[in-house]
C-alpha atoms as a PDB file:
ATOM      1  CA  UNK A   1      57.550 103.415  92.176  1.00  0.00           C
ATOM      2  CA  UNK A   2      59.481 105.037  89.359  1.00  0.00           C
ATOM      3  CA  UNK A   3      63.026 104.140  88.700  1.00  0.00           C
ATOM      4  CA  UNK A   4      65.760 104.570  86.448  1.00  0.00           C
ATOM      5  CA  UNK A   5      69.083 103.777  85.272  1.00  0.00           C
ATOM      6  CA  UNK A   6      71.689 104.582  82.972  1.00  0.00           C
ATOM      7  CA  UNK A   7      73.525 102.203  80.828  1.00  0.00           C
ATOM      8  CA  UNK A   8      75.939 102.308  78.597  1.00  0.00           C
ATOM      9  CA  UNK A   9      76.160  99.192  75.840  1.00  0.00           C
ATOM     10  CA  UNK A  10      77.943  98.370  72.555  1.00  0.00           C
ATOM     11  CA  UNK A  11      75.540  95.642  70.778  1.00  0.00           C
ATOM     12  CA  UNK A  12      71.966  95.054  72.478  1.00  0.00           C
ATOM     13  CA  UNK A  13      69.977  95.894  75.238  1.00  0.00           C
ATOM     14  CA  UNK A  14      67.546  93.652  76.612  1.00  0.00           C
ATOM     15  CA  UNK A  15      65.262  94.087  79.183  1.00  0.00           C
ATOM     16  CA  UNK A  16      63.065  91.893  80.952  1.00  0.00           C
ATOM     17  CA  UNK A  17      60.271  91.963  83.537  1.00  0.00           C
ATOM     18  CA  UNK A  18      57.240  89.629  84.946  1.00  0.00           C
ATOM     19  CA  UNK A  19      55.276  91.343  82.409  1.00  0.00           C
ATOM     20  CA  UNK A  20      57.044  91.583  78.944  1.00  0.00           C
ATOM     21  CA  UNK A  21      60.411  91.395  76.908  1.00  0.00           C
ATOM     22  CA  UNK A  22      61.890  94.158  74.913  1.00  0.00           C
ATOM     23  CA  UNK A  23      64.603  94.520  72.760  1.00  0.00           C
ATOM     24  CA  UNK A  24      66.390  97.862  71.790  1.00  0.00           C
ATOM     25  CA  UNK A  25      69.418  97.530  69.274  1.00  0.00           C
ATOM     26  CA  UNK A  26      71.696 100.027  69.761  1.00  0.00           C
ATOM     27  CA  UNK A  27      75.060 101.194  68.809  1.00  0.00           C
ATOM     28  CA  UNK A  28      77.599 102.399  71.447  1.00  0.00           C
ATOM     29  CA  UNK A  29      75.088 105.153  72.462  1.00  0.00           C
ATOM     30  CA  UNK A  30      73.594 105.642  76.166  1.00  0.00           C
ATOM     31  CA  UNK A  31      70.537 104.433  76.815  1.00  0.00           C
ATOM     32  CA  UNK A  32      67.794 105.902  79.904  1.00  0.00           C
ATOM     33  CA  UNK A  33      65.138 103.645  81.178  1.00  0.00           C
ATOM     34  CA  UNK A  34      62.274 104.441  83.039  1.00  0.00           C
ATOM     35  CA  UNK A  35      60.611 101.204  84.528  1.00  0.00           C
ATOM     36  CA  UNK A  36      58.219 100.260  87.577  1.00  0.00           C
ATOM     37  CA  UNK A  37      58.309  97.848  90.663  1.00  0.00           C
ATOM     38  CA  UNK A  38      55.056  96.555  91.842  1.00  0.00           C
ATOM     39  CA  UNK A  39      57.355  94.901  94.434  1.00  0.00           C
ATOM     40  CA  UNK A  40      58.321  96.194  98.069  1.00  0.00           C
ATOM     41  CA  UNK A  41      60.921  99.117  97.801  1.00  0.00           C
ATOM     42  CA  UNK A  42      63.198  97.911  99.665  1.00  0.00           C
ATOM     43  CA  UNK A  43      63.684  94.808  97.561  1.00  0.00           C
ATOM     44  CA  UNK A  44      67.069  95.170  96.289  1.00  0.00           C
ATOM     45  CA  UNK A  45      66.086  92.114  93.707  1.00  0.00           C
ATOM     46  CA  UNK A  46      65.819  93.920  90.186  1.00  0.00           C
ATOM     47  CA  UNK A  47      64.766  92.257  86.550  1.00  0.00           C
ATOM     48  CA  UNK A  48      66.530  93.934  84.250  1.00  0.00           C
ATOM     49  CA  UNK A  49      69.304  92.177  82.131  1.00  0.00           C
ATOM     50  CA  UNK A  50      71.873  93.169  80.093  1.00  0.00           C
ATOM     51  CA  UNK A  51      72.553  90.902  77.170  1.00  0.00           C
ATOM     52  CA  UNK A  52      75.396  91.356  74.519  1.00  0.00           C
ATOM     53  CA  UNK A  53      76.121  89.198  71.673  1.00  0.00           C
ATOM     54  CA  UNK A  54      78.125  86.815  73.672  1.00  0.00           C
ATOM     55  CA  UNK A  55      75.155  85.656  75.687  1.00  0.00           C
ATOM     56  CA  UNK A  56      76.896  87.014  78.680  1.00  0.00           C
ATOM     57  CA  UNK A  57      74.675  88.426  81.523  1.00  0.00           C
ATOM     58  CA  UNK A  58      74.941  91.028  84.111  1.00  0.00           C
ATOM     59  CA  UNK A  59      72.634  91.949  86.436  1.00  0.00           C
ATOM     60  CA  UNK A  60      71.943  96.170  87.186  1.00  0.00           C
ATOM     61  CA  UNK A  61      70.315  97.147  90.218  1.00  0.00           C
ATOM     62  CA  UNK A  62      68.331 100.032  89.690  1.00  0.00           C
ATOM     63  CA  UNK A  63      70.067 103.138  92.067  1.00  0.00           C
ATOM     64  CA  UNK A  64      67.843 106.188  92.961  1.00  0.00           C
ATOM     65  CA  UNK A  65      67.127 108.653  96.026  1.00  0.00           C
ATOM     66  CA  UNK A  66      68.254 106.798  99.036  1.00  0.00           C
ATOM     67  CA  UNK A  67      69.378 103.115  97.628  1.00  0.00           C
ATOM     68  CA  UNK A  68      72.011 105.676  96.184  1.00  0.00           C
ATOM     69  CA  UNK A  69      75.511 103.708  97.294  1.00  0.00           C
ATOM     70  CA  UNK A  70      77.286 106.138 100.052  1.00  0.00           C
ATOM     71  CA  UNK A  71      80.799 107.440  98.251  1.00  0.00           C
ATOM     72  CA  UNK A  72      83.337 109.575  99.372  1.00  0.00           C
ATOM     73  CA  UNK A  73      85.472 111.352  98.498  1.00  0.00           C
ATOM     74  CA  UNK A  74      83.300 112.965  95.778  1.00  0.00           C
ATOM     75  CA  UNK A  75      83.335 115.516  93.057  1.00  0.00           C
ATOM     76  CA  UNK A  76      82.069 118.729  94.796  1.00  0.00           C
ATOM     77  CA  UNK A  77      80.644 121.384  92.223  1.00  0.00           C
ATOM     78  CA  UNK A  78      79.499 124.804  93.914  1.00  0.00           C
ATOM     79  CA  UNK A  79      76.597 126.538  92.341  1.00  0.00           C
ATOM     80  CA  UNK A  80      74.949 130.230  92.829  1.00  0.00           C
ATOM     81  CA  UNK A  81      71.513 129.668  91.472  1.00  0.00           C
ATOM     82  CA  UNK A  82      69.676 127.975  93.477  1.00  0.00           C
ATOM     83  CA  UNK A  83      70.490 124.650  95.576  1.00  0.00           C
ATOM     84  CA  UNK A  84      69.869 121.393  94.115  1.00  0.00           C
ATOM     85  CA  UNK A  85      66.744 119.424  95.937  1.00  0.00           C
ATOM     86  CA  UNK A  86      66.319 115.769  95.965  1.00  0.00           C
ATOM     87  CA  UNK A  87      63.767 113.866  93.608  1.00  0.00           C
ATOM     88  CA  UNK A  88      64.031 117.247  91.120  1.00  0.00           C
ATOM     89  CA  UNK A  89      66.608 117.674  88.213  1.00  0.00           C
ATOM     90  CA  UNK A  90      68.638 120.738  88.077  1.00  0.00           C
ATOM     91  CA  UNK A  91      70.844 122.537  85.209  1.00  0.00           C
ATOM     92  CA  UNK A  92      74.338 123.849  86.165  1.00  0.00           C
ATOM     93  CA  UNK A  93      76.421 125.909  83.975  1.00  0.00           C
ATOM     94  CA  UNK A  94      79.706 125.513  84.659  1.00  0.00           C
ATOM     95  CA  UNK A  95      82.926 127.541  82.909  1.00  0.00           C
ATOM     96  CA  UNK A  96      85.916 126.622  84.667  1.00  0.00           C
ATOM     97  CA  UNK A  97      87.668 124.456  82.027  1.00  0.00           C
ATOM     98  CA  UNK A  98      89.573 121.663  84.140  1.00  0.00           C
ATOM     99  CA  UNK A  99      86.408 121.262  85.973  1.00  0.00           C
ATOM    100  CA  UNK A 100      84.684 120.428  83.286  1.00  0.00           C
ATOM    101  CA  UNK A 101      87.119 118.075  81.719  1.00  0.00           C
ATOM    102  CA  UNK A 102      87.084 116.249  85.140  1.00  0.00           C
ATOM    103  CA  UNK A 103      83.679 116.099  85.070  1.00  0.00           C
ATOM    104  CA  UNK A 104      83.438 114.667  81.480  1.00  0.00           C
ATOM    105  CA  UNK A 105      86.069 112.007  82.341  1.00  0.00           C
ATOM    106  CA  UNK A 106      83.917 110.933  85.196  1.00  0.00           C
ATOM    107  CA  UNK A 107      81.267 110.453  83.048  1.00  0.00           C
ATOM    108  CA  UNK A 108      83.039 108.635  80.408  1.00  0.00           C
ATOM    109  CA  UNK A 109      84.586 106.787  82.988  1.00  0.00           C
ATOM    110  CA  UNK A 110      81.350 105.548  84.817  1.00  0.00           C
ATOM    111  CA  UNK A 111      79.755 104.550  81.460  1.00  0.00           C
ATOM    112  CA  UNK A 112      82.704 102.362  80.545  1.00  0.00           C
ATOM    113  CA  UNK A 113      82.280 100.559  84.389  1.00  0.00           C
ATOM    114  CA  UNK A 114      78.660 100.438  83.649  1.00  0.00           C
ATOM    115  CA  UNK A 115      77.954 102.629  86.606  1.00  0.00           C
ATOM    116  CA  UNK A 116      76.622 105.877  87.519  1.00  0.00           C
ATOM    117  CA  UNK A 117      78.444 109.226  87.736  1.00  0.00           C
ATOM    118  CA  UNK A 118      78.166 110.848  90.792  1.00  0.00           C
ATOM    119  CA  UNK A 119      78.754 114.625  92.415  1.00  0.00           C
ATOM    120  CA  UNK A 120      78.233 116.266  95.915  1.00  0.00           C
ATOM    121  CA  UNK A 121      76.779 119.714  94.778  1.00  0.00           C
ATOM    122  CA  UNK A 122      76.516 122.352  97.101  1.00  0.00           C
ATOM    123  CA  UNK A 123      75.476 126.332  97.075  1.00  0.00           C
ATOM    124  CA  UNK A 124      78.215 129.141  97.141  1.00  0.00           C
ATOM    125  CA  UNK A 125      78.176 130.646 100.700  1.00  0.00           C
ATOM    126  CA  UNK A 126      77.864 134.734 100.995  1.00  0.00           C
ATOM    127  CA  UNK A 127      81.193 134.364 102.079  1.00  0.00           C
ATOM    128  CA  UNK A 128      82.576 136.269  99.230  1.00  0.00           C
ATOM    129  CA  UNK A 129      85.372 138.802 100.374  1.00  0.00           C
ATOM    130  CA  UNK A 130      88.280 136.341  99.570  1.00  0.00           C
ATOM    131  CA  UNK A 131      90.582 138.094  98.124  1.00  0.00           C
ATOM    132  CA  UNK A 132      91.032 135.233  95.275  1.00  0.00           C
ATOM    133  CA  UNK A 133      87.320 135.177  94.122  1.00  0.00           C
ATOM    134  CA  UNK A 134      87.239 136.607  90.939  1.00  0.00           C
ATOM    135  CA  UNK A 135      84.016 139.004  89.934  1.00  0.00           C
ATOM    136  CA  UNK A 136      82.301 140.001  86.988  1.00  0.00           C
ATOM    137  CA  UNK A 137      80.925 143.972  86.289  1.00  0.00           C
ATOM    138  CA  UNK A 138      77.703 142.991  87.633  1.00  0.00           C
ATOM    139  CA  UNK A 139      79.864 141.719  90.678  1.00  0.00           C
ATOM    140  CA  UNK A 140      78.845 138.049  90.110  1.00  0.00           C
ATOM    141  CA  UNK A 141      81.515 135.603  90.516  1.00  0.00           C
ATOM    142  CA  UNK A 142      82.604 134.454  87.142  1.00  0.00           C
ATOM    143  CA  UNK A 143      83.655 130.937  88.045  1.00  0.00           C
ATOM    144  CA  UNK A 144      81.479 129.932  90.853  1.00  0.00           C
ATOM    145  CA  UNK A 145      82.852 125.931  90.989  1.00  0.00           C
ATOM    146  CA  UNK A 146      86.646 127.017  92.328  1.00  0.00           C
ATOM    147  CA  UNK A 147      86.967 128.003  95.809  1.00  0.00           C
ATOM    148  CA  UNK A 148      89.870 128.475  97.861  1.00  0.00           C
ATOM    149  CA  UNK A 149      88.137 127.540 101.619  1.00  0.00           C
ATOM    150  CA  UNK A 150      85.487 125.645 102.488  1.00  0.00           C
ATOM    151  CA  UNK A 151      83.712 128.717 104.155  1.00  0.00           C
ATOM    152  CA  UNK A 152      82.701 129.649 100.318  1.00  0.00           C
ATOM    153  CA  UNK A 153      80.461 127.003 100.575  1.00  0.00           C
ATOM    154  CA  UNK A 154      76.894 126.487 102.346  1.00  0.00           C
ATOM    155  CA  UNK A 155      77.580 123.619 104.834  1.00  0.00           C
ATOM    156  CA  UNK A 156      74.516 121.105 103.283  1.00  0.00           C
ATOM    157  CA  UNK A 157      74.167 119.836  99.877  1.00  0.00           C
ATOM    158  CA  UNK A 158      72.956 117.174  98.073  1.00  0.00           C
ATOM    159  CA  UNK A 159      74.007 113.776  96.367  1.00  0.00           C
ATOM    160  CA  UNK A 160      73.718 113.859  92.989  1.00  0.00           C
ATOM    161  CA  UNK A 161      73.615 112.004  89.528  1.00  0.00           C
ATOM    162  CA  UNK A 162      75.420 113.391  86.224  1.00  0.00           C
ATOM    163  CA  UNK A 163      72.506 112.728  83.663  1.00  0.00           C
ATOM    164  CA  UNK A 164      74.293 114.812  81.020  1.00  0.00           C
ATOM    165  CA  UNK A 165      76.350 117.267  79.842  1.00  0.00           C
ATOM    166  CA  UNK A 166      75.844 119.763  77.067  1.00  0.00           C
ATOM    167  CA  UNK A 167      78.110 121.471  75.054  1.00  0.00           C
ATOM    168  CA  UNK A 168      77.834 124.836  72.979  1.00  0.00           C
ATOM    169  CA  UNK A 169      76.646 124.086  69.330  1.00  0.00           C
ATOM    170  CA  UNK A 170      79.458 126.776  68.137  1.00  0.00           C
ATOM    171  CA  UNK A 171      83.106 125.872  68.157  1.00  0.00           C
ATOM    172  CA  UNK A 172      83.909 128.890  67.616  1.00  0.00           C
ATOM    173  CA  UNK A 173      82.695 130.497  70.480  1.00  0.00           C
ATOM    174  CA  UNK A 174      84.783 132.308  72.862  1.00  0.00           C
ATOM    175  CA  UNK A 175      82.155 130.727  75.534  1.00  0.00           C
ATOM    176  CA  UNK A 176      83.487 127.226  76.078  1.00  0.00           C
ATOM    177  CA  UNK A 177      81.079 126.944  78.999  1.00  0.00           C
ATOM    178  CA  UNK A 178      78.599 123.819  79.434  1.00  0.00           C
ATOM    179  CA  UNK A 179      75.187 122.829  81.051  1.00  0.00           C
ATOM    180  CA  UNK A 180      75.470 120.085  83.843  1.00  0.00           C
ATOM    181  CA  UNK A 181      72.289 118.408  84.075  1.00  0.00           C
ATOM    182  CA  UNK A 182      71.681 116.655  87.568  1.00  0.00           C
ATOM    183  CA  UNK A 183      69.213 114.766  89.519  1.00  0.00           C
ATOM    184  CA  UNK A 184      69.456 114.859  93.127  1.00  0.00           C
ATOM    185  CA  UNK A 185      69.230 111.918  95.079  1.00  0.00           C
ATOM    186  CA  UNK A 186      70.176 113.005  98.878  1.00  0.00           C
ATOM    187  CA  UNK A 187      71.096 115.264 101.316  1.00  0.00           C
ATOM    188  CA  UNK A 188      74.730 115.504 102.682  1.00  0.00           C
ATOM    189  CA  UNK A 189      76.771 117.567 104.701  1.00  0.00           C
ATOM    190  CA  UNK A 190      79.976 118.687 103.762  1.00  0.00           C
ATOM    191  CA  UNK A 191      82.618 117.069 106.363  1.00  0.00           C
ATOM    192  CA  UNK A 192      86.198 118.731 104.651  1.00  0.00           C
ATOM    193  CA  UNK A 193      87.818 119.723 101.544  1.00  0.00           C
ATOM    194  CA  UNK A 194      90.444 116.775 100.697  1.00  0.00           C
ATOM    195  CA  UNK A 195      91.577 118.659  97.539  1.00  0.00           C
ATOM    196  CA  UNK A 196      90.632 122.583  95.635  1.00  0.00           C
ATOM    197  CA  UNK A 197      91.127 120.986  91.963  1.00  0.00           C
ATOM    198  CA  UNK A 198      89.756 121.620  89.978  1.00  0.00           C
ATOM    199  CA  UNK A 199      87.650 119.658  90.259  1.00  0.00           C
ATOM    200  CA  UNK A 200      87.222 119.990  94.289  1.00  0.00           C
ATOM    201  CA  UNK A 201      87.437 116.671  96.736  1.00  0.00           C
ATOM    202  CA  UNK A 202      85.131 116.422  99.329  1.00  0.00           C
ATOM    203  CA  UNK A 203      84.320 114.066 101.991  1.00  0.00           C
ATOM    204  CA  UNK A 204      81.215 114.219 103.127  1.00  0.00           C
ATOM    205  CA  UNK A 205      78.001 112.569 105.170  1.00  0.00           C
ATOM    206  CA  UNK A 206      75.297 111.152 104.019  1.00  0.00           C
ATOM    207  CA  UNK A 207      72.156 111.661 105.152  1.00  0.00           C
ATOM    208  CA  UNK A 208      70.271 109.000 106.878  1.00  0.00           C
ATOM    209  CA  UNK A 209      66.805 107.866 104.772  1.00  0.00           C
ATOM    210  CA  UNK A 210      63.822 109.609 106.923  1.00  0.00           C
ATOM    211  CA  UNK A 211      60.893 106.922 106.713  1.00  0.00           C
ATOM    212  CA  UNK A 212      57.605 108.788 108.062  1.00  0.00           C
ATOM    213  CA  UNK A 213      54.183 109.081 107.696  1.00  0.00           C
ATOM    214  CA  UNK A 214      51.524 111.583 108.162  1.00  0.00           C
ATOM    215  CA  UNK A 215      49.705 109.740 110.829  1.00  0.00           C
ATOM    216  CA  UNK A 216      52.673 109.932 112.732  1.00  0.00           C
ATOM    217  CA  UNK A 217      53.436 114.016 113.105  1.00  0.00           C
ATOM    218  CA  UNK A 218      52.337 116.273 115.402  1.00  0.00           C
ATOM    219  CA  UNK A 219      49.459 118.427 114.872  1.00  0.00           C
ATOM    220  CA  UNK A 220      51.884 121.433 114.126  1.00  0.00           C
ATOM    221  CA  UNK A 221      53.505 119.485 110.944  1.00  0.00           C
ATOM    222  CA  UNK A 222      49.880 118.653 110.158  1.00  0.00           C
ATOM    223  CA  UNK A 223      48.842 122.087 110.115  1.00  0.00           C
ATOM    224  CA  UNK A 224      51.550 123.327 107.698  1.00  0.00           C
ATOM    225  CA  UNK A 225      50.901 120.028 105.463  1.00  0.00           C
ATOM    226  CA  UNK A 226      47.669 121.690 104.823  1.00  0.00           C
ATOM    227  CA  UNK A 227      48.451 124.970 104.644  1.00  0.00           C
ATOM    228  CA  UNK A 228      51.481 123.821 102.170  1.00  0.00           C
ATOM    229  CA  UNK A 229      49.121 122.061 100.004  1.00  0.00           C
ATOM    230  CA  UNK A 230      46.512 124.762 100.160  1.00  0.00           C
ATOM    231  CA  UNK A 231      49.227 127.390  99.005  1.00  0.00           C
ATOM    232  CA  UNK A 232      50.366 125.554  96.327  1.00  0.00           C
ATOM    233  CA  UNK A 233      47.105 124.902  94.834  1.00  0.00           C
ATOM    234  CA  UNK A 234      46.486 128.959  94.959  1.00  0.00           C
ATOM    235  CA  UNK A 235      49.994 128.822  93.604  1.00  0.00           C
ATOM    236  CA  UNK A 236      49.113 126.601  90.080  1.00  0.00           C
ATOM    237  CA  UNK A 237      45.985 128.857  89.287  1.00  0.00           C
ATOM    238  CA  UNK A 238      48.124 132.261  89.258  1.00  0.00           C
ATOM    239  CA  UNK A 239      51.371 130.611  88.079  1.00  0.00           C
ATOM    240  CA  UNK A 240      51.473 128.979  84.749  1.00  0.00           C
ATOM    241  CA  UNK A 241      55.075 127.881  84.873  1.00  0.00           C
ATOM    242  CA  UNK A 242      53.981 126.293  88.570  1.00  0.00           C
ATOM    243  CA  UNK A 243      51.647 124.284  86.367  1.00  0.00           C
ATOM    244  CA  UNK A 244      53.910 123.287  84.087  1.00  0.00           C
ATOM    245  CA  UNK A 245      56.350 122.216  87.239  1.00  0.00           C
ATOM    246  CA  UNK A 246      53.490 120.204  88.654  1.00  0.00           C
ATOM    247  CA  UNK A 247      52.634 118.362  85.474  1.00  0.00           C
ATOM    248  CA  UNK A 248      56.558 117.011  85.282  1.00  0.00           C
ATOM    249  CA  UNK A 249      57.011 116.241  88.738  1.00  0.00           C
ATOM    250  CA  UNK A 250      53.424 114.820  89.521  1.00  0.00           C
ATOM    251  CA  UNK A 251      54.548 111.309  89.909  1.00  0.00           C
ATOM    252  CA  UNK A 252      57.098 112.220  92.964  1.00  0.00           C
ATOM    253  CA  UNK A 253      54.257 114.010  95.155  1.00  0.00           C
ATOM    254  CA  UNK A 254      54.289 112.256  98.295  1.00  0.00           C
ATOM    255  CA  UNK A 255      51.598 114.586 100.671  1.00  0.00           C
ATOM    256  CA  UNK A 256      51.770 111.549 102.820  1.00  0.00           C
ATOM    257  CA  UNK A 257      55.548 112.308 103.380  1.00  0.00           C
ATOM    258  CA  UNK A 258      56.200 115.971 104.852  1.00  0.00           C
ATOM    259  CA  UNK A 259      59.489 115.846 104.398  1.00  0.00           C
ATOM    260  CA  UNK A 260      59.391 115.364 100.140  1.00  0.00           C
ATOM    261  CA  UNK A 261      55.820 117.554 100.258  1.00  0.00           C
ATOM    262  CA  UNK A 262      58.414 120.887 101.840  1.00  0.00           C
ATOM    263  CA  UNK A 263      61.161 119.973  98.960  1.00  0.00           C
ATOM    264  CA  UNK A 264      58.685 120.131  96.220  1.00  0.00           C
ATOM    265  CA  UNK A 265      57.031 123.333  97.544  1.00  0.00           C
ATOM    266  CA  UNK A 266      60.267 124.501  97.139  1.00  0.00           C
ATOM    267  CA  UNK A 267      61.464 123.256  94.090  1.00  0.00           C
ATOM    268  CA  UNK A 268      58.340 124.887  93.106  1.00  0.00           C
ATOM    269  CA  UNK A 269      59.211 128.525  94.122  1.00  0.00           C
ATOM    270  CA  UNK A 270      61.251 130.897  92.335  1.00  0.00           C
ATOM    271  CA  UNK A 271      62.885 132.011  96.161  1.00  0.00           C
ATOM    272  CA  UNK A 272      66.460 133.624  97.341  1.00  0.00           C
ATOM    273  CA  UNK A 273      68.658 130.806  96.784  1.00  0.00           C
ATOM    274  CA  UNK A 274      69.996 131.325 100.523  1.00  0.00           C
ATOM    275  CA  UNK A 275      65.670 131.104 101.561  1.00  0.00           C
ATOM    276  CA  UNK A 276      65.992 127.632  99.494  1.00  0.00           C
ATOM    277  CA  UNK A 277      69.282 126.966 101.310  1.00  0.00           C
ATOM    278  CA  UNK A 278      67.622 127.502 104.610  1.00  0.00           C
ATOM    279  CA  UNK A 279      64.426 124.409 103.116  1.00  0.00           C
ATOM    280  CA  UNK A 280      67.145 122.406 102.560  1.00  0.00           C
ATOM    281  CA  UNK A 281      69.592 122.700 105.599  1.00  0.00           C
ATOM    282  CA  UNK A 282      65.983 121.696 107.840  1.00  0.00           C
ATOM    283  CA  UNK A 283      66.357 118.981 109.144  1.00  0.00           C
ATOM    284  CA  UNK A 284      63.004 118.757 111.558  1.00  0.00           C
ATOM    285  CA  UNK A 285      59.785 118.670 109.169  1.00  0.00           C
ATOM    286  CA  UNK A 286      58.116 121.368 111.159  1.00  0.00           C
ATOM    287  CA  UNK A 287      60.682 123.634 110.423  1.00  0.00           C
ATOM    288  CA  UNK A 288      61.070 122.630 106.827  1.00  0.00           C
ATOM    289  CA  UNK A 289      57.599 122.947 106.157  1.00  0.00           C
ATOM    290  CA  UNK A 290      57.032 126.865 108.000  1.00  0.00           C
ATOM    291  CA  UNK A 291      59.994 127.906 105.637  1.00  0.00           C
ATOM    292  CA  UNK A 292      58.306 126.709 103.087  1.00  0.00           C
ATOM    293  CA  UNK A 293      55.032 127.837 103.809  1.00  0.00           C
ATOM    294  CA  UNK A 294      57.180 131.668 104.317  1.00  0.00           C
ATOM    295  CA  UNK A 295      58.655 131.113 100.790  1.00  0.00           C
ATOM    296  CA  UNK A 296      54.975 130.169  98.987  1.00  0.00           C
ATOM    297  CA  UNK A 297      52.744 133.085 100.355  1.00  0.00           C
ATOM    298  CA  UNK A 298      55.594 135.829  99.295  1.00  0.00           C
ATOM    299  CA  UNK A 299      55.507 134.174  95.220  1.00  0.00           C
END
């Protein structure tokens, strides 16, 4: 299985498995790696080191999807887009300025403690006639991560990892907005608002991990399996940027699993954000995969 990590060191990185050594030097920078396990998931056991000059050790356990530790409260960032899905990596412009100094600290923060910044991230609701939402002259709302109730937002989102943060190249801008790139990890369900921020509190629940197998459905989640896959394929021959979507997310295709086979059909569609809401709020696979199956035959 594919991990990966983020680590933060000042001198050098060392990493070591059953089948080779590596060294990287580095110089206060951040460093992603991408390693595999030939060893049982849920092995919590990991062989990577870190190593400074002192000869010190610490061990990292690789964190991804559901061996994601359970926080609360957490950051909560509202988007418009789209939802963000688990297993896929999202972009998130956001403009408010305290949020995203919050969100920068966090970062900075979690690199120093050699850990991993995390944020609940959940769609905006259609809830939209507060009085205090303020609109644009295309009547979008101009800055989508404050809220002033928790009815502005969609009741499920999803647990996810800060993998960077991108600034505007021009200083001089009058847009001081930045990108928010994320990788989802979970679902979770919003449970209340501790604090409006910026940056918003939330408390919220974590999903349970849903361990399943094909073998084990009915013949109903069966069906749309193969009706999923079928559309999708018709879907990559029509679709050049499906392709391209397939090609970067090939190695998380689980058609054994119909749970992660409905979010990548989704991830895969260019749907209503509130049709992708309703993929994501499903909790029974049947139902997640008909939605899908809706959402692939109308692209």
């Amino acid at each position: 299985m594919l991990r990966r990590g983020l680590f933060h060191c000042k001198n050098q990185l060392k990493i070591k498995d059953s089948n080779n050594i590596c060294k990287i030097s580095i110089n206060n920078t951040i460093v992603r790696l991408f390693w595999d396990k030939n060893n049982d998931d849920n092995d919590n056991k990991s062989d990577i080191i870190i190593v400074d000059d002192k000869n010190s050790k610490s061990l990292i356990i690789p964190q991804f999807g559901d061996n994601t530790p359970l926080i609360n409260p957490i950051i909560t960032l509202p988007v418009i887009r789209r939802p963000v899905f688990p297993n896929f990596l999202s972009a998130i412009v956001v403009r408010d300025e305290q949020t995203i100094n919050a969100l920068t600290s966090h970062v900075d923060a979690s690199l120093n403690a050699s850990s991993i910044p995390y944020i609940g991230v959940f769609l905006r609701s259609q809830n939209n006639n507060d009085n205090n939402v303020n609109l644009t002259d295309n009547n979008t709302i101009s800055y989508p991560e404050l809220i002033t109730s928790p009815s502005q937002l969609c009741s499920v989102g999803s647990f996810a990892q800060i993998t960077n943060i991108i600034k505007q190249n021009d200083p001089n801008s009058a847009d001081k907005s930045v990108q928010v790139l994320v990788m989802g990890h979970r679902r979770i369900t919003l449970q209340d608002i501790q604090s409006y921020g910026p940056p918003i509190m939330s408390n919220v629940i974590h999903w349970k991990k849903t361990i399943t197998t094909m073998d084990k459905q009915s013949n109903a989640v069966k069906a749309y399996s193969n009706e999923v896959i079928n559309a999708v394929r018709d879907l990559i021959k029509i679709n050049p940027l499906a392709q391209e979507h397939l090609h970067q997310y090939i190695s998380r295709i689980e058609l054994s699993d119909p749970y992660r086979l409905a979010d990548f059909a989704a991830a895969m569609t260019s749907a209503d954000p509130y049709d992708l809401q309703r993929v994501l709020a499903a909790k029974d696979p049947e139902e997640r995969l008909s939605i899908v199956f809706e959402l692939l035959v109308k692209e």
